[in-house]
Protein backbone atom coordinates (compact mmCIF):
# COMPACT_ATOMS: atom_id res chain seq x y z
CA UNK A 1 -5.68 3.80 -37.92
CA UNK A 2 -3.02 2.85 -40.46
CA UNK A 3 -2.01 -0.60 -41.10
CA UNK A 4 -4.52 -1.37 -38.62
CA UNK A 5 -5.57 -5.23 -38.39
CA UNK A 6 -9.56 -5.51 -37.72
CA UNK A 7 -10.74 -8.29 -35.29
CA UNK A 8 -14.00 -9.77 -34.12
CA UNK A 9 -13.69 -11.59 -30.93
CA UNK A 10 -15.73 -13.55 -28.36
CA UNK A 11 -14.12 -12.06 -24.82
CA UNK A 12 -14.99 -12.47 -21.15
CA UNK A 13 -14.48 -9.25 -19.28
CA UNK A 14 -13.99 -10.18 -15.08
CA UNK A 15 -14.46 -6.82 -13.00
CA UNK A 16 -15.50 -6.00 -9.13
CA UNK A 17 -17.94 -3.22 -8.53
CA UNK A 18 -20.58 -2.82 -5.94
CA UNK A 19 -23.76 -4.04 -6.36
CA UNK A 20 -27.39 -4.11 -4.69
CA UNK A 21 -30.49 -5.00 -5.49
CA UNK A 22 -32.89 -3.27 -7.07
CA UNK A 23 -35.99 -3.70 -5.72
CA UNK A 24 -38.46 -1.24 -8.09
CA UNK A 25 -39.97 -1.69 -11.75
CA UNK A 26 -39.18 -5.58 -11.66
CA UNK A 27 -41.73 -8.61 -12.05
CA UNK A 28 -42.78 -9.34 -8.27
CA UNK A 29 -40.60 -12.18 -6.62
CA UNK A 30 -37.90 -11.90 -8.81
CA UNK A 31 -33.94 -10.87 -8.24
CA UNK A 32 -31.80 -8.20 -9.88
CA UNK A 33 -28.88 -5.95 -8.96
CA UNK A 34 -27.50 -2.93 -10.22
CA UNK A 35 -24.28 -1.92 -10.65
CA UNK A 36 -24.48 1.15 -8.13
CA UNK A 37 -20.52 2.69 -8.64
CA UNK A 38 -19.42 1.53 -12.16
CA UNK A 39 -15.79 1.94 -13.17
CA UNK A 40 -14.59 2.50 -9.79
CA UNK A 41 -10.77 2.80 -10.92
CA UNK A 42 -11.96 6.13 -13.13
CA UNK A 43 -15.08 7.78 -11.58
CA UNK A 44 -14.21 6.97 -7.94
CA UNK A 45 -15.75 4.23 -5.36
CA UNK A 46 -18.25 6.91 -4.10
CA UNK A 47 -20.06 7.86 -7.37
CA UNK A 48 -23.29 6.44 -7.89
CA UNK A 49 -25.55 5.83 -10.98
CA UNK A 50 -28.43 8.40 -11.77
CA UNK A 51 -31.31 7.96 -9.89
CA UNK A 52 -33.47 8.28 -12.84
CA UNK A 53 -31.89 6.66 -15.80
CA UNK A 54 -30.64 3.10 -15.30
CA UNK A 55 -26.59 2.20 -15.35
CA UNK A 56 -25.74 -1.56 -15.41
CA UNK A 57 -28.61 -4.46 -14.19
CA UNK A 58 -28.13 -7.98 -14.24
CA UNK A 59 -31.20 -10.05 -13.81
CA UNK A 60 -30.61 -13.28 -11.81
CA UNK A 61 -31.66 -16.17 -13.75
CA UNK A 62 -32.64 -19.15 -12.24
CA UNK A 63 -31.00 -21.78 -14.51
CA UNK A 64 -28.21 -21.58 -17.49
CA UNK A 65 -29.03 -20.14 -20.86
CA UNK A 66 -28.15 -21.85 -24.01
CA UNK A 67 -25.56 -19.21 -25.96
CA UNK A 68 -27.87 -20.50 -29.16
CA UNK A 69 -31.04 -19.96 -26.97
CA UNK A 70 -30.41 -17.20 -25.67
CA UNK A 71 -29.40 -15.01 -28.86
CA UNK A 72 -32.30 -16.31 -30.76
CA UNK A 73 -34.21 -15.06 -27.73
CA UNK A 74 -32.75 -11.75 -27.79
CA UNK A 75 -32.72 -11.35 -31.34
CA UNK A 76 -36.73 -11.86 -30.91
CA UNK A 77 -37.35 -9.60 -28.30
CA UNK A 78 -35.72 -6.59 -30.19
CA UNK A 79 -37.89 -7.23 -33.06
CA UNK A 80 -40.98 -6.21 -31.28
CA UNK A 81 -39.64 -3.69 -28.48
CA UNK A 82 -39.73 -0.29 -29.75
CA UNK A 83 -36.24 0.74 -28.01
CA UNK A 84 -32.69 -0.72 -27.94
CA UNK A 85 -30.77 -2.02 -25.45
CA UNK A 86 -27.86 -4.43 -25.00
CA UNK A 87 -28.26 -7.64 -23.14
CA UNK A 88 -25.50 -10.50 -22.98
CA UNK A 89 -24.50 -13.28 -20.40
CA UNK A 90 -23.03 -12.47 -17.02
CA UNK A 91 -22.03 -14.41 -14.12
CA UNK A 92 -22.47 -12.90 -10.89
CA UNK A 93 -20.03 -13.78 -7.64
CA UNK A 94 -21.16 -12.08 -4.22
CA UNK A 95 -20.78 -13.34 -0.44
CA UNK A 96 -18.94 -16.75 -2.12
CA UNK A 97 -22.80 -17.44 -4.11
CA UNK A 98 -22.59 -17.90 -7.66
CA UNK A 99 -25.45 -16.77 -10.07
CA UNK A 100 -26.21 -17.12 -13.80
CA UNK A 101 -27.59 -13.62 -14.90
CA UNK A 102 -27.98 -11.27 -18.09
CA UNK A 103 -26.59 -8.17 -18.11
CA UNK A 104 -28.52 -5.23 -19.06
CA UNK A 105 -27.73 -1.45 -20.35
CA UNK A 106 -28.31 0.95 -22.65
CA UNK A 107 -31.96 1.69 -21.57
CA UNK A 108 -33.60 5.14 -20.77
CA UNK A 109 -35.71 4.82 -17.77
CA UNK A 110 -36.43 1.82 -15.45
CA UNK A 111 -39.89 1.85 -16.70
CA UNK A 112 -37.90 -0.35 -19.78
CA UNK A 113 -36.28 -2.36 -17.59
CA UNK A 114 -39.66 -3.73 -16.14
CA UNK A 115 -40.75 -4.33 -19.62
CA UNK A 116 -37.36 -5.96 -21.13
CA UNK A 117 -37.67 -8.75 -18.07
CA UNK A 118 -41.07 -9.02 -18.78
CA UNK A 119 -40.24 -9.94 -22.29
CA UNK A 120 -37.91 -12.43 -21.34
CA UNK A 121 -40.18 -14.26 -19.17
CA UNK A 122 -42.82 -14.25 -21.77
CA UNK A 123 -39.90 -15.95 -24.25
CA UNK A 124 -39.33 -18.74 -21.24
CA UNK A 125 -36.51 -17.05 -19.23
CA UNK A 126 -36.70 -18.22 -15.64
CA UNK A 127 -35.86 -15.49 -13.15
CA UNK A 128 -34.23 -16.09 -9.82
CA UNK A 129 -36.25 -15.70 -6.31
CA UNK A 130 -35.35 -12.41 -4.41
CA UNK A 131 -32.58 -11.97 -2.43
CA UNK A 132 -31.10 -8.56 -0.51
CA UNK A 133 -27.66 -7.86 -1.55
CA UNK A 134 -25.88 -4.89 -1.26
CA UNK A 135 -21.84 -5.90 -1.44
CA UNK A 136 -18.92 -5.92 -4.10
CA UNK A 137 -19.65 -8.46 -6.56
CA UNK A 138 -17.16 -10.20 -9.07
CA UNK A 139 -18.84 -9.55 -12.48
CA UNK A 140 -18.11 -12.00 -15.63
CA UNK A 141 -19.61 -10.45 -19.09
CA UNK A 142 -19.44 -13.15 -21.64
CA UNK A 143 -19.80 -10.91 -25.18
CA UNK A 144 -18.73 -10.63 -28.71
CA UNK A 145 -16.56 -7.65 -29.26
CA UNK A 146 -15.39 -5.61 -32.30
CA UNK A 147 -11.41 -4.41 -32.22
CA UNK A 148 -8.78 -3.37 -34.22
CA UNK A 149 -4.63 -3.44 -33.60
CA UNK A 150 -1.62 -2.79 -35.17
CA UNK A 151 0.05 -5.76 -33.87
CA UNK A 152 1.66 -4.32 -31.07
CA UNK A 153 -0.54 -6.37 -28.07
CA UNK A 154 -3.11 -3.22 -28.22
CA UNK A 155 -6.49 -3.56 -28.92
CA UNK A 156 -9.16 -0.56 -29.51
CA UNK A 157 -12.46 -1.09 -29.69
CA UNK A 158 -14.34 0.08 -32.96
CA UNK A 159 -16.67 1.96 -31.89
CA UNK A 160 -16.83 2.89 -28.08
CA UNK A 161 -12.98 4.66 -27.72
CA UNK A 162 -12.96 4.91 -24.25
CA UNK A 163 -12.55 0.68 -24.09
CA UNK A 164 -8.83 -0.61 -25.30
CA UNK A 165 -7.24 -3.97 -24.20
CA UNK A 166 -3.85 -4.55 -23.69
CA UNK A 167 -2.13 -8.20 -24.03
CA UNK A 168 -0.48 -10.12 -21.32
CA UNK A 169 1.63 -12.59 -21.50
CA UNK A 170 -0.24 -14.86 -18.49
CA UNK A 171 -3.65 -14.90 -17.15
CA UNK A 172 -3.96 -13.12 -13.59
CA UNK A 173 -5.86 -13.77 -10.38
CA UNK A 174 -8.14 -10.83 -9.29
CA UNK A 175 -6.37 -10.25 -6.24
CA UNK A 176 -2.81 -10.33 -7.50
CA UNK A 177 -4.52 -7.84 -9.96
CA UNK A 178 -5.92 -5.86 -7.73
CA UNK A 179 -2.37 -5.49 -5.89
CA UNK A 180 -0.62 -4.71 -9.10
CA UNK A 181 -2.78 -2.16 -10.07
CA UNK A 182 -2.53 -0.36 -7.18
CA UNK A 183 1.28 -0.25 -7.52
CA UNK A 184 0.80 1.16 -10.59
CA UNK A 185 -1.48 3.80 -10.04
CA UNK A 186 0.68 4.85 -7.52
CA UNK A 187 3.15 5.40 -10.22
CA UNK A 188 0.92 7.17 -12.27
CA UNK A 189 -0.40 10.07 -10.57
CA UNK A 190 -2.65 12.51 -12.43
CA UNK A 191 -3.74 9.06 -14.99
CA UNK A 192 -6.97 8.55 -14.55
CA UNK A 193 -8.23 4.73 -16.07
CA UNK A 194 -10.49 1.77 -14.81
CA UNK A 195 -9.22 -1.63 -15.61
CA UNK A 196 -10.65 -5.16 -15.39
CA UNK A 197 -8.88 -8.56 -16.50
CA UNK A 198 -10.47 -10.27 -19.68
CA UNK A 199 -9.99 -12.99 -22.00
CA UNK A 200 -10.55 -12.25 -26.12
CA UNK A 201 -11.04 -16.04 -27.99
CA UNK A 202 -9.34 -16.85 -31.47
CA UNK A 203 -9.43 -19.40 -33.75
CA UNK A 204 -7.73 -22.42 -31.72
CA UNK A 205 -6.13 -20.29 -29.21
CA UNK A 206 -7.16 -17.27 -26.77
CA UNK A 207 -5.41 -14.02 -25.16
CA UNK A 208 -5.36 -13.03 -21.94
CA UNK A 209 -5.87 -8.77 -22.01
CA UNK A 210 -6.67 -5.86 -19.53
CA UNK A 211 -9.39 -4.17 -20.46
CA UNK A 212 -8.83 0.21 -20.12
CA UNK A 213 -11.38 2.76 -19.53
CA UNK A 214 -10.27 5.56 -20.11
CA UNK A 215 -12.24 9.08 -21.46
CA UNK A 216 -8.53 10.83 -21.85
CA UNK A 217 -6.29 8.63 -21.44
CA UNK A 218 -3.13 9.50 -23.85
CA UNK A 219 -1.44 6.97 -26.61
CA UNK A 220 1.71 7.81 -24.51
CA UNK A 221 0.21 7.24 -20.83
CA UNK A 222 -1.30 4.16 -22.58
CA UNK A 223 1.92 2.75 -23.45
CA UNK A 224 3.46 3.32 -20.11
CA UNK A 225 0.83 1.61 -18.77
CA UNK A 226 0.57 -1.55 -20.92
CA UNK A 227 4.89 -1.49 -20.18
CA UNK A 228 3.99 -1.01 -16.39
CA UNK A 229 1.85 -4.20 -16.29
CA UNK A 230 4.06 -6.18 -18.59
CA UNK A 231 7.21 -5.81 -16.00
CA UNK A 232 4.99 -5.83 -12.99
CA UNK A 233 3.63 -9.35 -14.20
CA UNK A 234 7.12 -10.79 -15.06
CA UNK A 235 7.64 -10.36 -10.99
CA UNK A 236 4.96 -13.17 -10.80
């Protein structure tokens, strides 16, 4: 990208999916979900993760993580686990409960999954007691992101092109959100895109941003779309 201005950010990404609880391949008498219809606003509310190869978890912790705790804790782990995965701090919102969690992805089989939470335990990560839970969940990811814009209130992200953020000029509720958006898809037949509100955190000052996923999205229908929000928000 020319002129392009390069930007690493802190952000906190707020999204509803549907969630449940996974209930194989964990430490006995402990609680997780999994994301079971990801990015409903792009692959549809009935699609559902692979059987076989894990999408989203988020293991319910029993108390709050230290940000300096928990990275030297994950920086640890990967050290002696021979396979990658991502792992950063979550909030979890279901049935008006609140939990603290870490959310998980980027792992090949579940078989991993038993031995990543394993892992944390063994570093002194508390897990939560089991619950059942099967129910649309309001999702906060707290992680560090990597972006570049030309200064027009876009952001891509540097390495995974199907995430971009556009600015707005006020921070949201989700259900005022959730109404606008539908307006807008409405307007935008034939646009396929999943969207969730999020905040990206600068020196002294932060930006409220949608975040877009999008596998095809055009730089045109992307405009229109940033422009659609922008008006439909100044109605607010």
């Amino acid at each position: 990208m020319a002129n392009t201005k390069h930007i690493e950010t802190f952000s906190i990404i707020i999204k509803e999916e549907k969630v449940k609880t996974l209930t194989h391949n964990l430490i006995p008498n402990t609680f997780a979900l999994e994301i079971i219809s990801p990015l409903p606003g792009y692959y549809g509310s009935e699609y559902l993760i692979s059987r076989e190869k894990p999408g989203h978890v988020l293991f319910i912790t029993k108390d709050y993580i230290h940000f300096e705790d928990f990275f030297r804790i994950n920086k640890k782990i990967k050290s002696y686990l021979n396979f990658g995965f991502d792992a950063t701090f979550a909030t979890v919102t279901v049935n008006n409960n609140s939990y603290y969690a870490l959310r998980i992805k980027d792992v090949e089989n579940y078989e991993q999954i038993e031995e990543l939470q394993q892992a944390f335990v063994a570093e002194g990560v508390k897990m939560g007691r089991p619950k059942r839970v099967e129910s649309m969940a309001l999702i906060r990811v707290k992680k560090f992101l990597s972006l570049q814009t030309k200064g027009d209130g876009i952001y891509y992200h540097t390495s995974k092109n199907t995430y971009k953020y556009l600015e707005i000029e006020k921070p949201v509720t989700w259900k005022l959100f959730e109404k606008i958006t539908m307006r807008i898809r409405h307007n935008m037949p034939g646009v396929k895109f999943d969207v969730a509100l999020a905040v990206l955190f600068r020196t002294g000052d932060l930006l409220d941003v949608i975040r877009v996923y999008s596998d095809d999205i055009s730089e045109e229908d992307l405009r229109k779309l940033h422009k659609n929000y922008l008006l439909a928000l100044k109605e607010y």
